[in-house]
Protein backbone atom coordinates (compact mmCIF):
# COMPACT_ATOMS: atom_id res chain seq x y z
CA UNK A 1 14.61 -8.15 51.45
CA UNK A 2 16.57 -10.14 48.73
CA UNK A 3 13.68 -10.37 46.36
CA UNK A 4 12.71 -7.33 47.01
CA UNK A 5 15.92 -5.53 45.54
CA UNK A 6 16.09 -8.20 42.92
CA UNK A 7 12.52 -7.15 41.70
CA UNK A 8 13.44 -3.39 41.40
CA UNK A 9 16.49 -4.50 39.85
CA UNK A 10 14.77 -6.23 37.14
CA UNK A 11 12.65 -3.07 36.93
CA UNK A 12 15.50 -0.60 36.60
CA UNK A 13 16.74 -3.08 34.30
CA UNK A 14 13.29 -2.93 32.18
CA UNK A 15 13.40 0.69 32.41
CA UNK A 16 16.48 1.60 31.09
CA UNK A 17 16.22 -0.42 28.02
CA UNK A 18 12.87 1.00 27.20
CA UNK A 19 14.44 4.19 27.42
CA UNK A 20 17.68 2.94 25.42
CA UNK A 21 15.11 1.10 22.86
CA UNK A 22 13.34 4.85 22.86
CA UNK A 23 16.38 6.70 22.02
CA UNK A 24 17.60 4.12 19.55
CA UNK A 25 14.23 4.24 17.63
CA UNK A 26 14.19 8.38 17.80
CA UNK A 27 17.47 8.39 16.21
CA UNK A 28 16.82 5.88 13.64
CA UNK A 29 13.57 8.06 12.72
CA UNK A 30 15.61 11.59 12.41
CA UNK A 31 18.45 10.10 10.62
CA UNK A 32 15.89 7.78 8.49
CA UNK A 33 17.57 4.51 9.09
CA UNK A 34 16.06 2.42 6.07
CA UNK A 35 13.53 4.63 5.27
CA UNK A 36 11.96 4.84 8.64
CA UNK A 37 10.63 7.86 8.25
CA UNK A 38 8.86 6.95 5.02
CA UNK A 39 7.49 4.03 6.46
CA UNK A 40 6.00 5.88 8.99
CA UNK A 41 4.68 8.58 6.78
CA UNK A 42 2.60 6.16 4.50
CA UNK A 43 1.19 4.32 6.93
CA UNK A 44 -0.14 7.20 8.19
CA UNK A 45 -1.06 8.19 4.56
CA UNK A 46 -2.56 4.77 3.73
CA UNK A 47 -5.00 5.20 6.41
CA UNK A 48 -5.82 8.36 5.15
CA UNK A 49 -6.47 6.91 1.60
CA UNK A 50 -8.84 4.49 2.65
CA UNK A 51 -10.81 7.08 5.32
CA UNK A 52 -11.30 9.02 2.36
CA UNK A 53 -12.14 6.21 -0.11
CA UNK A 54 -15.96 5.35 2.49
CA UNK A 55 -17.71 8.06 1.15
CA UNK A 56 -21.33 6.46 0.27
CA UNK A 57 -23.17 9.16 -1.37
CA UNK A 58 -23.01 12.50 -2.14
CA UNK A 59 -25.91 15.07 -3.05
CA UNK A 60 -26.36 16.88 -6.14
CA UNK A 61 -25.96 20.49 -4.30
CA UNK A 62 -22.82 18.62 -2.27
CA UNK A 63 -21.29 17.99 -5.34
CA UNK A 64 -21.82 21.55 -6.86
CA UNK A 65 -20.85 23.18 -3.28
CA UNK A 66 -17.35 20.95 -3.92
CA UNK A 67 -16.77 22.26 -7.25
CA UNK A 68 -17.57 25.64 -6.54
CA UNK A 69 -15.41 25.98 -3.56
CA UNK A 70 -12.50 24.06 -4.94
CA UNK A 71 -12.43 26.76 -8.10
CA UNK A 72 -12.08 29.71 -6.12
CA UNK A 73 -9.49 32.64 -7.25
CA UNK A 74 -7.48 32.71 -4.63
CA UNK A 75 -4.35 34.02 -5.71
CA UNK A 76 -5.65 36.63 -7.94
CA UNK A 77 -3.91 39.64 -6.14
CA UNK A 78 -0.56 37.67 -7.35
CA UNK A 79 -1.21 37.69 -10.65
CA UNK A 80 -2.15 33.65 -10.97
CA UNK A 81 -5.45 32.67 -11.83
CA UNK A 82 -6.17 28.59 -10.79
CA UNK A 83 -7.15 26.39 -13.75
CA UNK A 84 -8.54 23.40 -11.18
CA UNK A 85 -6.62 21.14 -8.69
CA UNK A 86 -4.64 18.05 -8.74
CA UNK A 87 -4.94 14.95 -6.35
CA UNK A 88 -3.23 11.85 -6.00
CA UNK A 89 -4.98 10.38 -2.92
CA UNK A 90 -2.40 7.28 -2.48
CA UNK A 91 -0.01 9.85 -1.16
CA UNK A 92 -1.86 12.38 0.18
CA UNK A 93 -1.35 14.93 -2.39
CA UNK A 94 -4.13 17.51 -2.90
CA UNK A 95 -3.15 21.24 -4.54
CA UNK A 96 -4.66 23.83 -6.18
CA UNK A 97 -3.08 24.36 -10.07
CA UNK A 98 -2.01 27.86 -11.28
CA UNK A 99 -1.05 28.73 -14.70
CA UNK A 100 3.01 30.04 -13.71
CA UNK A 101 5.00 26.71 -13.29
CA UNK A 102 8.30 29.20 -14.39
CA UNK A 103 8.30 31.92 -11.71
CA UNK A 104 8.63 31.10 -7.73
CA UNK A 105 5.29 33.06 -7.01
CA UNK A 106 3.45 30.33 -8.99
CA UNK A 107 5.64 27.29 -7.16
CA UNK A 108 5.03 28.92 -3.68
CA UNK A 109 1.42 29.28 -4.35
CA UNK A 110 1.06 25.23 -5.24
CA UNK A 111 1.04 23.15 -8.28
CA UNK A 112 1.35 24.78 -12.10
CA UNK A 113 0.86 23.35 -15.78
CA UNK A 114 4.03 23.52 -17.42
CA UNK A 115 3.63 23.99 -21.17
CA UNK A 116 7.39 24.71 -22.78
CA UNK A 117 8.03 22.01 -24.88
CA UNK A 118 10.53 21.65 -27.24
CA UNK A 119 7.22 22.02 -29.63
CA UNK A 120 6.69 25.08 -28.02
CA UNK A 121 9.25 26.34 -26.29
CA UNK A 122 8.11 29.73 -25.22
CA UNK A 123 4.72 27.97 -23.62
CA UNK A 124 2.10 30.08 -25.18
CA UNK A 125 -0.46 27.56 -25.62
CA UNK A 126 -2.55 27.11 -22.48
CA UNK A 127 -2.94 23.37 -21.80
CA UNK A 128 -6.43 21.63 -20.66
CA UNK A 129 -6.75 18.89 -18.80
CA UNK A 130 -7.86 15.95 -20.37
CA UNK A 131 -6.04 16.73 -23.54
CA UNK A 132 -2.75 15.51 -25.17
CA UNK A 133 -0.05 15.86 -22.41
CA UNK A 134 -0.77 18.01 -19.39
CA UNK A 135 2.48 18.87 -17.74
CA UNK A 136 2.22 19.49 -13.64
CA UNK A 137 5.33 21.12 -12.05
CA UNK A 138 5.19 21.35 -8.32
CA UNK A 139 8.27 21.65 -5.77
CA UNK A 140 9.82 19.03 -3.88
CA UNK A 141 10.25 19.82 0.13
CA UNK A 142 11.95 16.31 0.47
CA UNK A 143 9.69 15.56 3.83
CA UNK A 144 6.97 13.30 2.25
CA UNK A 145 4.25 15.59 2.64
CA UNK A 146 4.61 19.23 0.96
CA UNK A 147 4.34 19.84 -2.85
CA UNK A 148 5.09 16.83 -4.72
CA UNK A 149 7.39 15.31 -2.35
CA UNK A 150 4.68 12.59 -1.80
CA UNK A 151 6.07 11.20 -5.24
CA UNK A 152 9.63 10.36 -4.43
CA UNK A 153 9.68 6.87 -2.85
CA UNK A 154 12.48 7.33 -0.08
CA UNK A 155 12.96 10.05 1.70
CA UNK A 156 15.94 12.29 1.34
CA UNK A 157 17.50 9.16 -1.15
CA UNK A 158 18.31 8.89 -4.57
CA UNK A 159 17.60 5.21 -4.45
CA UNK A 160 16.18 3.61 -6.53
CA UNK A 161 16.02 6.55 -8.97
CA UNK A 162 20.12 6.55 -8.87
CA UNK A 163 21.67 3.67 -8.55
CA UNK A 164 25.59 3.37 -8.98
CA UNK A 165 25.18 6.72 -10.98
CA UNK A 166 22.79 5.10 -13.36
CA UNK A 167 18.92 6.71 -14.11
CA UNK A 168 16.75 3.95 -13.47
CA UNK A 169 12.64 3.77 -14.58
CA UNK A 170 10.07 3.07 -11.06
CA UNK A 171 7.27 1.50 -10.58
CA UNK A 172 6.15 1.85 -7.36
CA UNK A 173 2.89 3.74 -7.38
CA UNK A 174 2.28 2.07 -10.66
CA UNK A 175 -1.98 1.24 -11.28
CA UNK A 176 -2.57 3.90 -8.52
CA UNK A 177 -4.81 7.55 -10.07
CA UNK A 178 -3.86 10.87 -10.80
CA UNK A 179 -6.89 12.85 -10.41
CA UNK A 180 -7.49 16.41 -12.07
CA UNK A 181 -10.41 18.47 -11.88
CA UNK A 182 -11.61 21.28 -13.02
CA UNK A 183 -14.75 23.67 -13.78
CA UNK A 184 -15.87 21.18 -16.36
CA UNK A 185 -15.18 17.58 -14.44
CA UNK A 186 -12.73 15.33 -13.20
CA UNK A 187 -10.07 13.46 -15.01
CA UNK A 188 -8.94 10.46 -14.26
CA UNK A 189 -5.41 9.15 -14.63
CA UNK A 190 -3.29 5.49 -14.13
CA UNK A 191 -0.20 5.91 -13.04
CA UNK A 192 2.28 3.87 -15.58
CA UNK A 193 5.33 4.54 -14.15
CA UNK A 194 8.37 7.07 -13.21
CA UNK A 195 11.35 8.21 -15.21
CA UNK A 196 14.35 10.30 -14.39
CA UNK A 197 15.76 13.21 -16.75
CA UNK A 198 17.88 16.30 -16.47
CA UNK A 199 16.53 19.37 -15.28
CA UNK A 200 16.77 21.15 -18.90
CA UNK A 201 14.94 17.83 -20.95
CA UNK A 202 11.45 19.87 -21.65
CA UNK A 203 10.95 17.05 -24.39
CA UNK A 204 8.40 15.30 -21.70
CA UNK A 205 6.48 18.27 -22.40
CA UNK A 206 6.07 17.20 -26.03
CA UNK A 207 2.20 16.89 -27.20
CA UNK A 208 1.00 13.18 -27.31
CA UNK A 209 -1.68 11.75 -29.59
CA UNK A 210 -3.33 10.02 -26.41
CA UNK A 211 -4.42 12.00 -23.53
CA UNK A 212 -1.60 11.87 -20.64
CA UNK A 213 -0.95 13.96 -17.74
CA UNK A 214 3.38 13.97 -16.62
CA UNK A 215 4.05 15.41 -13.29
CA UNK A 216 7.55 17.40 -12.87
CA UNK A 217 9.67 17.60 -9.37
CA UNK A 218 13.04 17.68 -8.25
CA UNK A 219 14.39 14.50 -6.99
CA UNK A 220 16.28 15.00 -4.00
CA UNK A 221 19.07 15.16 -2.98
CA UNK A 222 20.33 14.92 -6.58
CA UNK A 223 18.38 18.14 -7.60
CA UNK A 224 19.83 18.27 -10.92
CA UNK A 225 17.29 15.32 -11.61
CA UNK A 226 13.85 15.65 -12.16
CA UNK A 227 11.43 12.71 -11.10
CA UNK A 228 8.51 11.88 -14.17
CA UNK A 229 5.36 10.60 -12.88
CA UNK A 230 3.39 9.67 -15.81
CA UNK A 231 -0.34 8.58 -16.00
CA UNK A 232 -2.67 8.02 -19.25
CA UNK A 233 -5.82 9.30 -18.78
CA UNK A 234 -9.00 5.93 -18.08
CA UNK A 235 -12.05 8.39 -17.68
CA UNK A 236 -13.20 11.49 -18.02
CA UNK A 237 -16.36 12.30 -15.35
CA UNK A 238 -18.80 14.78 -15.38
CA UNK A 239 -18.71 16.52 -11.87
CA UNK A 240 -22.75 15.10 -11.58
CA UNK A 241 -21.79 11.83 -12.15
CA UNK A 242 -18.51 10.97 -11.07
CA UNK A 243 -18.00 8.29 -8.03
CA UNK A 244 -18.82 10.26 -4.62
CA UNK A 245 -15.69 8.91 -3.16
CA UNK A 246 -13.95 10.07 -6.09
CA UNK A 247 -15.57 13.90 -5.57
CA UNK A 248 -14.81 13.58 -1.57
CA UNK A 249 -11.05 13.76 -2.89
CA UNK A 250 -11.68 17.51 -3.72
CA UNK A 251 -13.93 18.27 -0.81
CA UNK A 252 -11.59 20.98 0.92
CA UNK A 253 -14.35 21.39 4.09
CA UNK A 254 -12.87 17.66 4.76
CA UNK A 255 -9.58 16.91 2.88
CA UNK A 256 -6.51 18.47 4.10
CA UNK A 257 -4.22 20.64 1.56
CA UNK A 258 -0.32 20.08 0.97
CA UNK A 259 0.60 23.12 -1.32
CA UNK A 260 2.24 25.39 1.71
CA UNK A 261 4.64 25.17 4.48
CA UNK A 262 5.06 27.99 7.07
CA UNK A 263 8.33 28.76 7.10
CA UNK A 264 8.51 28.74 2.87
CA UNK A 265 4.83 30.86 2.03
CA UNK A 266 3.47 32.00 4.98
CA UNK A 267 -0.53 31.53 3.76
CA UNK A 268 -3.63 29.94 4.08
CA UNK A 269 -4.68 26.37 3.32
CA UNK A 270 -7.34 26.02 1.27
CA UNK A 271 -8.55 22.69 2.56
CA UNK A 272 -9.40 21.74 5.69
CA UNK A 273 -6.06 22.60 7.73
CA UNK A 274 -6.93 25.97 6.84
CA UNK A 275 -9.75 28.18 5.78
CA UNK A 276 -11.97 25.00 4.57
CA UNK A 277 -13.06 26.07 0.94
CA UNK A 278 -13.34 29.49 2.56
CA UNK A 279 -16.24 28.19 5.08
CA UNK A 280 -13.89 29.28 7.97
């Protein structure tokens, strides 16, 4: 009888620190102890990233279907007509890119090219990718997953972008590709490093003799601050010949999109967490 109520002793005992263990760890994940959260996130991400990177082969009229689907109008009856889509596969980013980076219709809707510079301030050049510096502005929804929040390192920190008060460069998704694509190809991009500025400093925007792309978002929760992601453009790829792990980044019938979240744009996906390229 003795070892008997020692035994479910020991297994109360085991019980309610697997529960205490269990609260403990919930609590450390909704207040992001250490960047919990985060960690969590890109594993999850990582595994993604290297699901995506088996792709073998891919057919000529797999390719075209790809292209075809991923330069759809689909915001048309808002005014904003896509110029291509951006991914950055490390993170799990993968949006559509509209031609209003300055209005909230074009930020709700996904990823924009910004173009005011202080060369041209008003923006009336249209930018091309591939070309001298090709400005991406995107919102951050400081949960590691919508818009361009994939790009800030810690969740919800300023660290290491702030530290004591003090802008500080980042090199954490340094070597890692930018990809753009549009009707004509895909555009690779190395990742060289992040920067942070003021909100007003369009001088990022300035043209560049080499061919760069600089991605804009907020860092949070010092949104005065913008985060830079800059890459410089390694290869340009014809969509027939490009890498068919490379093109199975833009397949929407398989890759999930990250440009909406329900209770900011009510919508559909274009990838496949919602209407698959428009095959559902």
């Amino acid at each position: 009888m003795q070892k008997k109520r020692t035994w479910k002793n020991k297994l109360l005992l085991l019980v309610c620190l697997l529960i205490a263990l269990l609260a403990v760890g919930d609590l450390a994940y909704q207040q992001n102890w250490l960047n919990f959260q985060g960690t969590v996130l890109r594993y999850h991400q990582k595994v993604a990233y290297e699901r995506a990177k088996r792709t073998a082969k891919m057919s000529l009229a797999k390719r075209q279907q790809v292209r075809e689907q991923l330069m759809r109008q689909t915001q048309k009856s808002q005014g904003l007509t896509k110029q291509g889509f951006v991914s950055v596969p490390k993170v799990g980013i993968l949006q559509p890119v509209f031609n209003d980076a300055y209005s909230k219709k074009g930020l709700a809707a996904g990823a924009n090219y910004a173009n005011r510079s202080q060369a041209d301030p008003a923006g009336k050049r249209v930018p091309r990718m591939g070309q001298s510096n090709y400005g991406l502005a995107s919102h951050n929804f400081y949960d590691g997953k919508t818009g361009f929040s994939p790009l800030q390192q810690n969740l919800k920190q300023d660290d290491p972008y702030i530290v004591d008060g003090k802008r500080q460069t980042n090199h954490w998704l340094d070597g890692d590709k930018i990809y753009l694509a549009d009707q004509e190809g895909i555009y690779a991009y190395r990742i060289t490093g992040q920067t942070v500025v003021q909100a007003t400093d369009i001088g990022v925007l300035n043209p560049t003799a080499n061919p760069q792309v600089t991605i804009i978002t907020c860092l949070y929760p010092s949104t005065q601050y913008r985060i830079i992601t800059r890459g410089k453009l390694v290869q340009h790829y014809q969509w027939e010949k490009a890498p068919a792990h490379v093109v199975s980044y833009f397949d929407l019938t398989k890759q999930k999109t990250n440009a909406r979240v329900n209770w900011y744009n009510p919508g559909t996906e274009e990838g496949a967490n919602g209407d698959a390229g428009g095959t559902k």
